[in-house]
PDB file of N, CA and C in Angstrom:
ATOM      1  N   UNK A   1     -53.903 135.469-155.429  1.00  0.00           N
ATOM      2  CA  UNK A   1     -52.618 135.855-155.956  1.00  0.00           C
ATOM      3  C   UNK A   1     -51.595 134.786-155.570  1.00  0.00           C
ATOM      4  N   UNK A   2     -50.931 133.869-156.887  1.00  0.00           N
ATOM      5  CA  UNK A   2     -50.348 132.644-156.281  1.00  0.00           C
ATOM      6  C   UNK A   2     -49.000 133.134-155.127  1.00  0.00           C
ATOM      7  N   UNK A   3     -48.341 134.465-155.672  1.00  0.00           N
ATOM      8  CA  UNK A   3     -47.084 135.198-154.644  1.00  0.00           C
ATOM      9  C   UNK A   3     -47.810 135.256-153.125  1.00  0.00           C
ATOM     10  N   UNK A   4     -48.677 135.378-152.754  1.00  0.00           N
ATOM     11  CA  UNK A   4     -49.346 135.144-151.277  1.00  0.00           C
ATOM     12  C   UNK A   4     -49.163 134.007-151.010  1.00  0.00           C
ATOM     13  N   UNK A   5     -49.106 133.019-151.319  1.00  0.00           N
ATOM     14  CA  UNK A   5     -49.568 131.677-151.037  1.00  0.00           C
ATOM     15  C   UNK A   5     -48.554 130.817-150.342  1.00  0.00           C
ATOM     16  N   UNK A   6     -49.006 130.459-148.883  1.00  0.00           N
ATOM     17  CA  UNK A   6     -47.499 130.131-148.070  1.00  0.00           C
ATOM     18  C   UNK A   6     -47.700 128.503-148.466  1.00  0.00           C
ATOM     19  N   UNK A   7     -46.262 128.010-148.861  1.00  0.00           N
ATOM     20  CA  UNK A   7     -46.827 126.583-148.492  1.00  0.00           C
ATOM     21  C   UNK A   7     -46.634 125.881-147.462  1.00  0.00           C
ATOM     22  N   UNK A   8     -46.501 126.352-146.130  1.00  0.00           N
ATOM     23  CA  UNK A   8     -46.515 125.966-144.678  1.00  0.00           C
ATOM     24  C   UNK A   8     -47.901 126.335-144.567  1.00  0.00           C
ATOM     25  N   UNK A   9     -48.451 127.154-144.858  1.00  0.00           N
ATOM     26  CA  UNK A   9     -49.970 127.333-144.296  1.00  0.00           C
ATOM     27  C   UNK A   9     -51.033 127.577-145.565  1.00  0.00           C
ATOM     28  N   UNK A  10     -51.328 126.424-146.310  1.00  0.00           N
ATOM     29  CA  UNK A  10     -52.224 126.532-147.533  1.00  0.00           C
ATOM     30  C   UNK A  10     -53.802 126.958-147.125  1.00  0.00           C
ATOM     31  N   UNK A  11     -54.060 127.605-147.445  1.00  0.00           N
ATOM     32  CA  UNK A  11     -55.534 127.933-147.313  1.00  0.00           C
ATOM     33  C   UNK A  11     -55.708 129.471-145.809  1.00  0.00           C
ATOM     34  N   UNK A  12     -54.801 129.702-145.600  1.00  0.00           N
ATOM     35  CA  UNK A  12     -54.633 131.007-144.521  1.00  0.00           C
ATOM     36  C   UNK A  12     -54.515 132.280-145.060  1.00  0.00           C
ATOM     37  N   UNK A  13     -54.630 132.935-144.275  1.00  0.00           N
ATOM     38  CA  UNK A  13     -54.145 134.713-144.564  1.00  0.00           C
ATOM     39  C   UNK A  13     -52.546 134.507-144.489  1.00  0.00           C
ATOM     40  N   UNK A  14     -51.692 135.146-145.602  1.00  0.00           N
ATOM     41  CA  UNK A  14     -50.717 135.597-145.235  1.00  0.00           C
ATOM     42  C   UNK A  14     -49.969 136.650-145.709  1.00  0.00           C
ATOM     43  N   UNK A  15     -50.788 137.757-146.099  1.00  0.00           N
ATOM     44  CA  UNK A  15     -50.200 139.002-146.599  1.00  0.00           C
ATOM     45  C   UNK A  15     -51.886 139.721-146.128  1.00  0.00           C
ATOM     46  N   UNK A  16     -51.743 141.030-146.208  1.00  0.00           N
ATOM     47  CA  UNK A  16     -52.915 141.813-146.193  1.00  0.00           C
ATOM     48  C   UNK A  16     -52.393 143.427-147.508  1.00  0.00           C
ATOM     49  N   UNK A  17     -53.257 143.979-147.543  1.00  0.00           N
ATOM     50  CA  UNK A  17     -53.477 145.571-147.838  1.00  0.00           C
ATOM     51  C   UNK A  17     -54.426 145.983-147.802  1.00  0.00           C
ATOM     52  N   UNK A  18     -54.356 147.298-147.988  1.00  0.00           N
ATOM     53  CA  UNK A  18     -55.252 148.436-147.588  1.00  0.00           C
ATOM     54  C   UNK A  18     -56.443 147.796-148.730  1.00  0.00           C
ATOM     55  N   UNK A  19     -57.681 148.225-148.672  1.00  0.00           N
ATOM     56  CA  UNK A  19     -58.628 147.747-149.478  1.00  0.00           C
ATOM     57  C   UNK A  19     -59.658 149.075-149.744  1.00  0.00           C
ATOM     58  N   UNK A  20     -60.400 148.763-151.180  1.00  0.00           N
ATOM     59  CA  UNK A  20     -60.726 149.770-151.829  1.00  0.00           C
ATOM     60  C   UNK A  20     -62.029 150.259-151.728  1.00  0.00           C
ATOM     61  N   UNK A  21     -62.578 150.189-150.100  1.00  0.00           N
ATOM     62  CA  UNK A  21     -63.675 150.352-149.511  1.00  0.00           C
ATOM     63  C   UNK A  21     -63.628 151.108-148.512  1.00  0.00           C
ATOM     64  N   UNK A  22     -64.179 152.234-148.505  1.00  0.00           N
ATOM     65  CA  UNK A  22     -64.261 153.184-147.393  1.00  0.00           C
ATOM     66  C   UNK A  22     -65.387 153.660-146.971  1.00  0.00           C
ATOM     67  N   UNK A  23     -65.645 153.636-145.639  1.00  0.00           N
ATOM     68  CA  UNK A  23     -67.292 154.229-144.708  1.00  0.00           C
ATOM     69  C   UNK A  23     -67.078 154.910-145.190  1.00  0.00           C
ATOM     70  N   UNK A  24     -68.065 155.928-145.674  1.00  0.00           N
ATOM     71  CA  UNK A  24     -68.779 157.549-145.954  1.00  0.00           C
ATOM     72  C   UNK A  24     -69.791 157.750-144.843  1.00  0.00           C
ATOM     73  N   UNK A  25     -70.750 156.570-144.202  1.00  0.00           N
ATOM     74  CA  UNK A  25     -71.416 157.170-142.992  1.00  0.00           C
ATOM     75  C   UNK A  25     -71.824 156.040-142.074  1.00  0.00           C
ATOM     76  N   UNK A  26     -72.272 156.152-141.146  1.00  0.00           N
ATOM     77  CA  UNK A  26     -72.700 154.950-140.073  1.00  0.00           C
ATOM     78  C   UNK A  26     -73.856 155.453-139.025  1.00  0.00           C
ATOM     79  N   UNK A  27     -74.652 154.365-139.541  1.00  0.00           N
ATOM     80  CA  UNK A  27     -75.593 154.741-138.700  1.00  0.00           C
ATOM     81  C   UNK A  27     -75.997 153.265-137.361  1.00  0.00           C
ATOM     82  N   UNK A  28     -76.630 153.883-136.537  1.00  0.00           N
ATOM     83  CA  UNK A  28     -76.411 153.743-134.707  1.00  0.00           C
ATOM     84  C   UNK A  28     -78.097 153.040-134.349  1.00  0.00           C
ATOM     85  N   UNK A  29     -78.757 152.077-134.751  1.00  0.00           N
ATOM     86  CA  UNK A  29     -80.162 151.712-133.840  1.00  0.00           C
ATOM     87  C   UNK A  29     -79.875 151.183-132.657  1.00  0.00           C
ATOM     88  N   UNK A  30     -81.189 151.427-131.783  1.00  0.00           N
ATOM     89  CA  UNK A  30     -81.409 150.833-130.721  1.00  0.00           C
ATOM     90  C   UNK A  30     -82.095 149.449-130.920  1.00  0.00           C
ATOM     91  N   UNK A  31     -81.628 148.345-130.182  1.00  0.00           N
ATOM     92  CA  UNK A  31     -82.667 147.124-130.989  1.00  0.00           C
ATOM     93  C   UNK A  31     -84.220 146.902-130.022  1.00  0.00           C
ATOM     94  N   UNK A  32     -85.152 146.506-130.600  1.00  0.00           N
ATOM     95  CA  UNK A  32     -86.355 146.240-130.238  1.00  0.00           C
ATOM     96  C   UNK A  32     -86.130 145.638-128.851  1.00  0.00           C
ATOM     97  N   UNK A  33     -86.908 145.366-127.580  1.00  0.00           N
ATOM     98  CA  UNK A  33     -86.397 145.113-126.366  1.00  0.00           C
ATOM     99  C   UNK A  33     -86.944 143.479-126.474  1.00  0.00           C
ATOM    100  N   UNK A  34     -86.420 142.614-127.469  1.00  0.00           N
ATOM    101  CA  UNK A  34     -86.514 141.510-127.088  1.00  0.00           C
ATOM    102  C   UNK A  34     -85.300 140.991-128.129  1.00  0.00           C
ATOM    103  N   UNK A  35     -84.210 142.258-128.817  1.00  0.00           N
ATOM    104  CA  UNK A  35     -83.510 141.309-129.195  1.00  0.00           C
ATOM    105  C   UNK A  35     -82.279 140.896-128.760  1.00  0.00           C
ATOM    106  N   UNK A  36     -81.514 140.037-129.124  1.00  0.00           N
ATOM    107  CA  UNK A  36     -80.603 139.317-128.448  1.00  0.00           C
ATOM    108  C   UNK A  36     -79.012 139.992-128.532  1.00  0.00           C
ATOM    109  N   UNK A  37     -79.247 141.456-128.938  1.00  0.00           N
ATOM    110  CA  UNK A  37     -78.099 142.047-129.585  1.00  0.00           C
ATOM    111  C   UNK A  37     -78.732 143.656-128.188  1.00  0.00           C
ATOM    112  N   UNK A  38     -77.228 144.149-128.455  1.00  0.00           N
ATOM    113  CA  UNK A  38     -77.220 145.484-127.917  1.00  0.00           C
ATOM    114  C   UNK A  38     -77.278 146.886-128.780  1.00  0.00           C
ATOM    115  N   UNK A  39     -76.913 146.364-130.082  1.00  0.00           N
ATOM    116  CA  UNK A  39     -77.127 147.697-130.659  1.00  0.00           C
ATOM    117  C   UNK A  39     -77.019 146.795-132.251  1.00  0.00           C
ATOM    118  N   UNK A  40     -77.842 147.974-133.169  1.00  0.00           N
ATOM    119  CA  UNK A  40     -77.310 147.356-134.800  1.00  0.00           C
ATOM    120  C   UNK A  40     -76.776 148.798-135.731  1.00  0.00           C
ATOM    121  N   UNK A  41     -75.970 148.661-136.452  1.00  0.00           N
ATOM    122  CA  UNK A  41     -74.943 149.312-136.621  1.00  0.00           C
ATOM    123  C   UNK A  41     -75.230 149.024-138.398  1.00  0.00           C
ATOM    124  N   UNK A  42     -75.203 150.177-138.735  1.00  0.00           N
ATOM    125  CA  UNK A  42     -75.525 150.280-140.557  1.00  0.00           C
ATOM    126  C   UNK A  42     -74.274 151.136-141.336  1.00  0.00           C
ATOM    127  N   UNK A  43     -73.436 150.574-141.833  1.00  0.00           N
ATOM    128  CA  UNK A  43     -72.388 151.164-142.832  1.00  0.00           C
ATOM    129  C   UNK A  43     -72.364 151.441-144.102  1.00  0.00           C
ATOM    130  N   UNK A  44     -72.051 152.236-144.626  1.00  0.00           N
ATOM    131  CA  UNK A  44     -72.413 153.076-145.796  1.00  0.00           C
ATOM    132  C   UNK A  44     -71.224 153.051-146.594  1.00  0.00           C
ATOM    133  N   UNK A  45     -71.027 152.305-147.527  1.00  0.00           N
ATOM    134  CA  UNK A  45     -69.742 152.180-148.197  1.00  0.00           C
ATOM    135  C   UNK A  45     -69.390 152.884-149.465  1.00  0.00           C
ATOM    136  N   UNK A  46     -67.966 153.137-149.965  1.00  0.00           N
ATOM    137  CA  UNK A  46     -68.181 154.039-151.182  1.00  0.00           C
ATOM    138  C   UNK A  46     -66.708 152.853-152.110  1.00  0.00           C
ATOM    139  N   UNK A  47     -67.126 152.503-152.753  1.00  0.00           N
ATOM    140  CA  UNK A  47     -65.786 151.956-153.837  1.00  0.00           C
ATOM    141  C   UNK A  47     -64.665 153.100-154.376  1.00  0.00           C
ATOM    142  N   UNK A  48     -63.940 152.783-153.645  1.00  0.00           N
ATOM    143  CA  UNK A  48     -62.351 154.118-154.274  1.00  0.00           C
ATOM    144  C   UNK A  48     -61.451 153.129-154.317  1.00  0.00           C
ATOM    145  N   UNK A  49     -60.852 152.912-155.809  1.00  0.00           N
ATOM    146  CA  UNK A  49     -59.467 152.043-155.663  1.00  0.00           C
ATOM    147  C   UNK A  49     -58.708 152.517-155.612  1.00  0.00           C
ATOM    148  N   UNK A  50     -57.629 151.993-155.079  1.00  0.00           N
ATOM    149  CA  UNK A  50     -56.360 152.655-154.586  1.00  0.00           C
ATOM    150  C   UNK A  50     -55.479 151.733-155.381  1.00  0.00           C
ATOM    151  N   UNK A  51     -53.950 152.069-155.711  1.00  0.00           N
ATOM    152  CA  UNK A  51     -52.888 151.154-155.202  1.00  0.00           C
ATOM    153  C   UNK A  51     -52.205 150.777-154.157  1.00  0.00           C
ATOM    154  N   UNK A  52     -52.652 149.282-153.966  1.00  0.00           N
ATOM    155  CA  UNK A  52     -51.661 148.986-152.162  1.00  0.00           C
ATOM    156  C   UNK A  52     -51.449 147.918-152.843  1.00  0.00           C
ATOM    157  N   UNK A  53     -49.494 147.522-152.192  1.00  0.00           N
ATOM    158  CA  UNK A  53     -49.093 146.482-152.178  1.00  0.00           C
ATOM    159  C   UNK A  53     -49.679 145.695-151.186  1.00  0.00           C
ATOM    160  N   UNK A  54     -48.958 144.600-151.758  1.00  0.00           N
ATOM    161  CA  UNK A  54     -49.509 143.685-150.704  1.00  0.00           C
ATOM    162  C   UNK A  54     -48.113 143.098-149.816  1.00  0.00           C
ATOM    163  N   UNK A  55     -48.371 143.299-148.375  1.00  0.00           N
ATOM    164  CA  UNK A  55     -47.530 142.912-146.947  1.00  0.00           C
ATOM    165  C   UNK A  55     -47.652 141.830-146.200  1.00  0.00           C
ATOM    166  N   UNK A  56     -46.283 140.973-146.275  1.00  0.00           N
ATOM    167  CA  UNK A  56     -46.216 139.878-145.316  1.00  0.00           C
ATOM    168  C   UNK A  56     -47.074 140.339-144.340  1.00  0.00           C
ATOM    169  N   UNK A  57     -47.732 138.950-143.343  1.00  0.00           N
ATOM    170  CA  UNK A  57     -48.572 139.444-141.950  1.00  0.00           C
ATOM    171  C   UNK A  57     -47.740 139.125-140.822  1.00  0.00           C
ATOM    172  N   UNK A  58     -47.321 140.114-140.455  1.00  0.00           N
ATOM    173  CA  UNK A  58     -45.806 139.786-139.063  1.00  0.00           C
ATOM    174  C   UNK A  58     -47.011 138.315-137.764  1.00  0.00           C
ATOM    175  N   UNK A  59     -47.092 137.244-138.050  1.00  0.00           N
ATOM    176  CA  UNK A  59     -47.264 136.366-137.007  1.00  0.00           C
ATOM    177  C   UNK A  59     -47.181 136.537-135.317  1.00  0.00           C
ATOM    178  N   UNK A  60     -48.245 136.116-134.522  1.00  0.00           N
ATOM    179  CA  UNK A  60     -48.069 136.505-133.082  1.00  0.00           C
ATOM    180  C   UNK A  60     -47.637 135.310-132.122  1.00  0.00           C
ATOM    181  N   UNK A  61     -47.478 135.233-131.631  1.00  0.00           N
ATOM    182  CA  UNK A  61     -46.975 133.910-130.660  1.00  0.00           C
ATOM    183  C   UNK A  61     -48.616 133.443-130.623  1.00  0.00           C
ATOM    184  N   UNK A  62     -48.593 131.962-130.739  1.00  0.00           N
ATOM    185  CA  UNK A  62     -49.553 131.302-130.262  1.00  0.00           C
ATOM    186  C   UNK A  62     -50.109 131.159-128.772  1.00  0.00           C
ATOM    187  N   UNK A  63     -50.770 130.535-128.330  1.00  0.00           N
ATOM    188  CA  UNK A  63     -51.894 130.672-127.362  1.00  0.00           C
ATOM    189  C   UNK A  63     -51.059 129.850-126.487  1.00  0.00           C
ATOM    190  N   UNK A  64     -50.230 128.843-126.702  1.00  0.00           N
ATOM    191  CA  UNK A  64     -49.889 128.029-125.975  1.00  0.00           C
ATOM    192  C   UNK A  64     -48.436 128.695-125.187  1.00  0.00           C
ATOM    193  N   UNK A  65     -48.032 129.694-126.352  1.00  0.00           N
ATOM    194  CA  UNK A  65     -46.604 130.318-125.789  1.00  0.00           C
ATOM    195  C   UNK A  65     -47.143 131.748-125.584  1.00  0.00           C
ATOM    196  N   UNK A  66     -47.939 131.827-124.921  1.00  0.00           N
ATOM    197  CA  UNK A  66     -48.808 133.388-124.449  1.00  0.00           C
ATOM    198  C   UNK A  66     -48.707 132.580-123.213  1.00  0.00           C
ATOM    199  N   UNK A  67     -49.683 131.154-122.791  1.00  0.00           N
ATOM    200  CA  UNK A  67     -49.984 131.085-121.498  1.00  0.00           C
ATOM    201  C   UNK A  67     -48.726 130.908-120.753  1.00  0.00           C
ATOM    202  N   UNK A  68     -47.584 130.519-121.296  1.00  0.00           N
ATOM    203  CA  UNK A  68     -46.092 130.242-121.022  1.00  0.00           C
ATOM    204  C   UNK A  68     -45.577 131.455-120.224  1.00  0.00           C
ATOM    205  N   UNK A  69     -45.924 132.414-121.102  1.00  0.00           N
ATOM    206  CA  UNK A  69     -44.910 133.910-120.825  1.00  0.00           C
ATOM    207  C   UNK A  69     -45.909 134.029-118.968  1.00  0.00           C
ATOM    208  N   UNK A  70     -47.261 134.069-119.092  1.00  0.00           N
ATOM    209  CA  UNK A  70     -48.292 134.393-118.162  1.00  0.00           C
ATOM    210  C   UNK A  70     -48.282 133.370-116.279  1.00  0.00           C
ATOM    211  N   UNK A  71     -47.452 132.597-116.764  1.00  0.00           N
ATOM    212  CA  UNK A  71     -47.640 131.194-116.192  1.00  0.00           C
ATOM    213  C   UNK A  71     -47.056 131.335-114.530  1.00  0.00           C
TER     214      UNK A  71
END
């Protein structure tokens, strides 16, 4: 959608919405005892469209002005 499209940050996220995919169920395995994972996890999806606008993404302070505040 070209209205998303920042031109300070070409090729990024910069809006989100709600999306037209919703779990209906989830299912829980244990993995075989040699694999490299703790659990595997199966989702069950159902297509429902909705209308959602689409929302600026409010930005977080970067990593460099996180370790600042921490320092």
């Amino acid at each position: 959608m070209p209205e998303a499209i920042d031109p300070e940050s070409p090729g990024s996220s910069t809006h989100f919405r709600r999306g037209d995919w919703e779990v209906v169920r989830v299912e829980q395995y244990a993995p075989i005892g040699t694999a490299e994972f703790d659990l595997v996890v199966l989702c069950y999806c159902r297509y429902a469209p909705i209308e959602s606008p689409l929302f600026p993404i409010r930005r977080g302070k970067g990593s460099s002005q996180l370790q600042e505040v921490y320092s």
